[in-house]
Protein backbone atom coordinates (compact mmCIF):
# COMPACT_ATOMS: atom_id res chain seq x y z
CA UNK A 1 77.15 6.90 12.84
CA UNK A 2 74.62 4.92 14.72
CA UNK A 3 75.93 6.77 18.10
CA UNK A 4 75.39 10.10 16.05
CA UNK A 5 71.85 9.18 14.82
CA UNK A 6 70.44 7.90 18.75
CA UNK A 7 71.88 11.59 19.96
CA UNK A 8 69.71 13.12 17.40
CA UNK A 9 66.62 10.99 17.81
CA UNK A 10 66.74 11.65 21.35
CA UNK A 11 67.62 15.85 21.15
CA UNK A 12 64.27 15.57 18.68
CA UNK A 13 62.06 14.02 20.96
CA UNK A 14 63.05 16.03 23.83
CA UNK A 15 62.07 19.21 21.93
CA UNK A 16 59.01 17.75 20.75
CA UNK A 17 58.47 16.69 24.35
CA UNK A 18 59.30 20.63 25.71
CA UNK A 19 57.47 22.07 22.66
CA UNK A 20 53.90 19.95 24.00
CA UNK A 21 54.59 20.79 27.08
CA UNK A 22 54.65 24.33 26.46
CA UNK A 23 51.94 24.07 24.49
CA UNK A 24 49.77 22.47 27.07
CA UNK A 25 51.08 25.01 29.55
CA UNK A 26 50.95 28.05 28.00
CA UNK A 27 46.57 28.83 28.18
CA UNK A 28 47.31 28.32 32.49
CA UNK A 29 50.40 30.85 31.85
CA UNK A 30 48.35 33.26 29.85
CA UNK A 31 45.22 33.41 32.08
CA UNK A 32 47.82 34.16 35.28
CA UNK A 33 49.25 36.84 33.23
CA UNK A 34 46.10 38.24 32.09
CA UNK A 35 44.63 38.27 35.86
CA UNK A 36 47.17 40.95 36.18
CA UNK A 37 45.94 43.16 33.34
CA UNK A 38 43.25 45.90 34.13
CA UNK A 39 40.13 45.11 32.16
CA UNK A 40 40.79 47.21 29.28
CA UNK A 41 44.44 45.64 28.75
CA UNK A 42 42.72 42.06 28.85
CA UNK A 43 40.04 42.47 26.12
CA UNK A 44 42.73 44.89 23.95
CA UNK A 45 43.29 43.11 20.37
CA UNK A 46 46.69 43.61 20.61
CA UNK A 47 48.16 42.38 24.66
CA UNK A 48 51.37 42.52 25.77
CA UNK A 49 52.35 39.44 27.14
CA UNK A 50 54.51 40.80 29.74
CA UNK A 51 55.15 44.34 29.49
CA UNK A 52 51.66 46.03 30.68
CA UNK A 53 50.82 47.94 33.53
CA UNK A 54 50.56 44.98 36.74
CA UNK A 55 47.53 45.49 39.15
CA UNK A 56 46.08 43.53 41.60
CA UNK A 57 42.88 45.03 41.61
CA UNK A 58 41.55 41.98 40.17
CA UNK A 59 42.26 39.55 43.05
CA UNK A 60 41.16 42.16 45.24
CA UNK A 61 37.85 42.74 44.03
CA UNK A 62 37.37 38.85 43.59
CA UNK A 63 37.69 38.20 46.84
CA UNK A 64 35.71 41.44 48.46
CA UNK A 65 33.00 40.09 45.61
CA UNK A 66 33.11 36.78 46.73
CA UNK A 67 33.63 34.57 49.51
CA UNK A 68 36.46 32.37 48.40
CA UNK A 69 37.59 30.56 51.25
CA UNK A 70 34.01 29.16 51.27
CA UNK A 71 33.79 27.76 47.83
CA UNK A 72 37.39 26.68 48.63
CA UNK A 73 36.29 24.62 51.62
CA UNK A 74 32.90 23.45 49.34
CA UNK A 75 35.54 22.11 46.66
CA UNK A 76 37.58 19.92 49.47
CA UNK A 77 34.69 18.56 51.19
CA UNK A 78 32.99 17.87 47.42
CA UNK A 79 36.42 16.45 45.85
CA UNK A 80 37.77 13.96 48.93
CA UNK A 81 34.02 12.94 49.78
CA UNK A 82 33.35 11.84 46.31
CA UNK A 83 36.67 10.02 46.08
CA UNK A 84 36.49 8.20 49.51
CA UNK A 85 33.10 7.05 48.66
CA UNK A 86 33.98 5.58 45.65
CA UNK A 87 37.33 3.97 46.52
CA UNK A 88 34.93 2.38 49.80
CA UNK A 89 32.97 0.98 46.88
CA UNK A 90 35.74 0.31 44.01
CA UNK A 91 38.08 -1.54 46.00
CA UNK A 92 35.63 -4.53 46.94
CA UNK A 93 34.10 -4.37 43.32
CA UNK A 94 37.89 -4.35 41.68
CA UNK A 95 38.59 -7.33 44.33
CA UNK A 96 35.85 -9.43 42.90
CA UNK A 97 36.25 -8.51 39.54
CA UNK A 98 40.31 -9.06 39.16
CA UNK A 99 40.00 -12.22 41.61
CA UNK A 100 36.92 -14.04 41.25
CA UNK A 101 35.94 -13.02 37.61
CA UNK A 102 32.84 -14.41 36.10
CA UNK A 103 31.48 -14.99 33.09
CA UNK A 104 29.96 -11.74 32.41
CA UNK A 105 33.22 -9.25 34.15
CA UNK A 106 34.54 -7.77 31.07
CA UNK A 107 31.40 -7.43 29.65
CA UNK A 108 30.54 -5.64 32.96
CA UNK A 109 33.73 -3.43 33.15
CA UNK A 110 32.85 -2.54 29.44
CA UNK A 111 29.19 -1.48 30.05
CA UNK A 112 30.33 0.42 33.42
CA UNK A 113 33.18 2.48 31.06
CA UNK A 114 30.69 3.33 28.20
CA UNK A 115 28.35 4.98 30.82
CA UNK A 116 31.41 7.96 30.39
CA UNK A 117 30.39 8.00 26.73
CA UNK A 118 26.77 9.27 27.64
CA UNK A 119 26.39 13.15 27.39
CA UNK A 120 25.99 14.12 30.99
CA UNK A 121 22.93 16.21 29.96
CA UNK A 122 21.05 13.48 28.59
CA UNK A 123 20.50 12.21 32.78
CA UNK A 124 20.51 16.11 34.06
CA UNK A 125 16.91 15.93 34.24
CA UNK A 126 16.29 12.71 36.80
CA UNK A 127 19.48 13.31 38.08
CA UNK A 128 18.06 16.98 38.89
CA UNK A 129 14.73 15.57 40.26
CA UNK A 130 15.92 12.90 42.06
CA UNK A 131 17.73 15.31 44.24
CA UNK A 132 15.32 17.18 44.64
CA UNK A 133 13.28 14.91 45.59
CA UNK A 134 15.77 13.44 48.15
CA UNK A 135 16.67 17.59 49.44
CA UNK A 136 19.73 17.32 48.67
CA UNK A 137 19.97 19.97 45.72
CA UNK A 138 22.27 22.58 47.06
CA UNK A 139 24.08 20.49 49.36
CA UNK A 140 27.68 18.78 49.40
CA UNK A 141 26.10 15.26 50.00
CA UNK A 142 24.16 15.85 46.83
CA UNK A 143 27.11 16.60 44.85
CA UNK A 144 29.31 13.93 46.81
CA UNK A 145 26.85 11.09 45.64
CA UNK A 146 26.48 12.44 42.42
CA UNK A 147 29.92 12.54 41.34
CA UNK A 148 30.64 9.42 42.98
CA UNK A 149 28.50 7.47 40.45
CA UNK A 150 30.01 10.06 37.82
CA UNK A 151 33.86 8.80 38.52
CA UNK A 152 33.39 5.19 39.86
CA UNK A 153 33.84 3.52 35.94
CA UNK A 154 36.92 5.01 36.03
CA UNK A 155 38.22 3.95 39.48
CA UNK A 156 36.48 0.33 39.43
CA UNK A 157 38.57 0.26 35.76
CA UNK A 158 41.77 1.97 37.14
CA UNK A 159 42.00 -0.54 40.18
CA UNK A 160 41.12 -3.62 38.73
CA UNK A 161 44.32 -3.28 36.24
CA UNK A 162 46.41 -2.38 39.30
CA UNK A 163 44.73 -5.68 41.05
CA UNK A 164 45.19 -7.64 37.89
CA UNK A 165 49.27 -6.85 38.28
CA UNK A 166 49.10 -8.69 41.82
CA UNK A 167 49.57 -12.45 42.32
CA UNK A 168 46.65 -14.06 43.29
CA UNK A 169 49.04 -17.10 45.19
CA UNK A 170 49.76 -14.45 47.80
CA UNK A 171 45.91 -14.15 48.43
CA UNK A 172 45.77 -17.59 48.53
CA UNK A 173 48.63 -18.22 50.81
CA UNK A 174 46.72 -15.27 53.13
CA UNK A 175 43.40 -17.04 52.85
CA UNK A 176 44.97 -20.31 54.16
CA UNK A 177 46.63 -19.25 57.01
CA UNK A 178 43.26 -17.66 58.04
CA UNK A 179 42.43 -14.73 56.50
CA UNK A 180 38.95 -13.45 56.55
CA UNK A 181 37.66 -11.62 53.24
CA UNK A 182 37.93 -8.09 55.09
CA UNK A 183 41.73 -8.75 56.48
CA UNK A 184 42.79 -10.18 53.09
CA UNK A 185 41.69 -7.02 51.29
CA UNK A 186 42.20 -4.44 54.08
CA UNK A 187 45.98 -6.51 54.99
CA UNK A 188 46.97 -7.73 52.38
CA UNK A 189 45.95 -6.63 49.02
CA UNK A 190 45.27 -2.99 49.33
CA UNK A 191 48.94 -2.36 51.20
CA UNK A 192 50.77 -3.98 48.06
CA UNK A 193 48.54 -2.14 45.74
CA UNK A 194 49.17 1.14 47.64
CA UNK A 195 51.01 3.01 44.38
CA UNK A 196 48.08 2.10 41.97
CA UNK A 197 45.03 3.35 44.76
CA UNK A 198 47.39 6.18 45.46
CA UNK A 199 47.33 7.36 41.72
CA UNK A 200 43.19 6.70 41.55
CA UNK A 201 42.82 8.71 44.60
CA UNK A 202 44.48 12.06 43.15
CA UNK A 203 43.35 11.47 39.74
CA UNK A 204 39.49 11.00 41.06
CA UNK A 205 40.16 14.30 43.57
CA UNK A 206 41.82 16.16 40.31
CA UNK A 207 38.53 15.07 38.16
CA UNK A 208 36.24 16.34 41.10
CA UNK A 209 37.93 19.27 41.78
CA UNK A 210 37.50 20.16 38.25
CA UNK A 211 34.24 19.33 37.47
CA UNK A 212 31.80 21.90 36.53
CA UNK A 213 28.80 20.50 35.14
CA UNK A 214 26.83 18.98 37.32
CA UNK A 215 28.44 21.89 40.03
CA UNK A 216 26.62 24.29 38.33
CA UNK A 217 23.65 23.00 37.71
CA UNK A 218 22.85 20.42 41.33
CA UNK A 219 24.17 23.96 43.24
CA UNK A 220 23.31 27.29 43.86
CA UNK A 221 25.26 28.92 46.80
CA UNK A 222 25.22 27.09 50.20
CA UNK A 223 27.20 24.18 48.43
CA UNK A 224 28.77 25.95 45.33
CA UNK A 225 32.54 25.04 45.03
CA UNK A 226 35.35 26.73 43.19
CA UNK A 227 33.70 25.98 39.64
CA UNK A 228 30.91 28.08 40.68
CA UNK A 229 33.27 30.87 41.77
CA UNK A 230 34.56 31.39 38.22
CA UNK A 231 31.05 31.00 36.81
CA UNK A 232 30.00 33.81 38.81
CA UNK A 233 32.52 36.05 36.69
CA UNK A 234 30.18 35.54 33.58
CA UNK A 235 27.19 37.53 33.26
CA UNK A 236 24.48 38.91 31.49
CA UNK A 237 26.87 42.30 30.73
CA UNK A 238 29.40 40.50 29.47
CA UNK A 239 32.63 38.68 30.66
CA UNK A 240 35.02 39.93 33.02
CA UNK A 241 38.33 38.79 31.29
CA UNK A 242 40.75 40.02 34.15
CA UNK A 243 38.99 39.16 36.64
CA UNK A 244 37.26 35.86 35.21
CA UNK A 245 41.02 34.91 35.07
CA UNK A 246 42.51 35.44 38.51
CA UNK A 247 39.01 33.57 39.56
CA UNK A 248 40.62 31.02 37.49
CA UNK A 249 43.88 31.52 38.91
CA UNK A 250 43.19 31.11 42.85
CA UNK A 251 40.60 28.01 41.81
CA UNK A 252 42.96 25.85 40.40
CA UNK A 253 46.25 27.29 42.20
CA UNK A 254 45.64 24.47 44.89
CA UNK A 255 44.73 21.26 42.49
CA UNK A 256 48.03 22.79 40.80
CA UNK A 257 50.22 22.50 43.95
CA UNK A 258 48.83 19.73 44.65
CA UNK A 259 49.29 18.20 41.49
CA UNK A 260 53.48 19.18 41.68
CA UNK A 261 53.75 18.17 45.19
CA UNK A 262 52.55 14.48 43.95
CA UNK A 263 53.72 13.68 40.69
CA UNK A 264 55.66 11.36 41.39
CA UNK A 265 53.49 9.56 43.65
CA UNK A 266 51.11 9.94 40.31
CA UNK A 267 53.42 8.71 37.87
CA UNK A 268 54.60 5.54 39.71
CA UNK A 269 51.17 5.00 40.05
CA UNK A 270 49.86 5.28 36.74
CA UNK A 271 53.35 2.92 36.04
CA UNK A 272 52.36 0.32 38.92
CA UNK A 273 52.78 -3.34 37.35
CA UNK A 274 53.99 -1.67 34.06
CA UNK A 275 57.31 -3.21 35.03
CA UNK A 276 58.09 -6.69 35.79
């Protein structure tokens, strides 16, 4: 009976587990269907889900509309800047913080995570002038810095758990036989933490990728990435539907492939010290 009852717990939590899945799939599987669809098809009140008349006049008129490959590059450059930057300044400030803690570090790690509680538009405006101040509105340094400071809580928080899972004896034993404070972290602690700043580093290049707030309103077209392409689709006449969506489609096609190519990489990662 017991035997019977586990089988059953575990066939209803795998269907619950498919059925969210689904769930959390199926807006990314209707947008690629819909980028398909001719205009009229898209906005009918009744779509077919699969049986309609396929086109690709829709990924053909995105890209003779728009440069793609450009706000492609923009997203790259924007997305791994912003994420080497701040692992360069996480990793020392996670070091200190999981190694040498103060006084005042969780109150500090507390005050640097409920700066992600602030609406960003409540700082657009010195944000905004700051950069242009500095020349760098419209530029992929601007953006780099910028969401830098907007995804550092996160990594600082992210690697100082993964830190926190790491005996500090074998820092000591590294510090006695004559490590300096750059070999121990550069030698020693950021090869054994290597699954936990793997997992920050695609998580903080997902988060970039995908950002499209401060894109939209720090850029205007030299350093516009892939979140400006499928803003470009809305206008004053109305949206595009079939076309908004295979915008959609080719912008996060790569953080997508990306994303399947690493999972596991991701998972262990986000798992790193969960296991003893």
């Amino acid at each position: 009976m017991a035997r019977e009852a586990s089988k059953g717990h575990k066939a209803a939590v795998t269907v619950l587990a498919w059925g969210v899945a689904l769930l959390i799939f199926f807006p990314i599987l209707w947008t690629f269907l819909t980028s398909f669809k001719t205009e009229g098809e898209a906005i009918n009140s009744h779509p077919s889900f699969l049986f309609f008349e396929w086109t690709l006049e829709n990924y053909e008129t995105v890209n003779q509309r728009s440069d793609y490959l450009a706000h492609f590059w923009n997203s790259v450059v924007i997305s791994v800047g912003s994420t080497v930057l701040g692992l360069i300044i996480a990793v020392p400030a996670a070091w200190s913080m999981a190694f040498v803690p103060g006084k005042r570090t969780k109150d500090i790690l507390m005050w640097m995570l409920s700066t992600k509680m602030l609406p960003a538009v409540g700082v657009l405006v010195p944000i905004y002038l700051l950069a242009r101040d500095a020349g760098l509105l419209d530029t992929k340094t601007g953006l780099v810095i910028v969401l830098t400071m907007v995804n550092l809580p996160i990594i600082v928080w992210m690697l100082y758990t993964y830190f926190k899972e790491i005996p500090g004896e074998i820092l000591e034993a590294a510090r006695m036989d004559g490590a300096t404070l750059s070999s121990e972290i550069l030698y020693v602690l950021t090869p054994m933490a290597v699954p936990g700043i793997a997992s920050t580093l695609l998580l903080n290049v997902i988060l970039a990728w995908n950002e499209s707030f401060w894109t939209l309103n720090l850029t205007a077209a030299s350093a516009a990435p892939l979140t400006a392409f499928i803003a470009s689709y809305s206008s004053p006449e109305g949206l595009f539907y079939a076309k908004l969506s295979a915008a959609s489609t080719m912008a996060i096609a790569p953080i997508m492939i990306l994303g399947w190519f690493s999972q596991k990489q991701l998972v262990r990662g986000l798992t790193f010290g969960a296991v003893k």
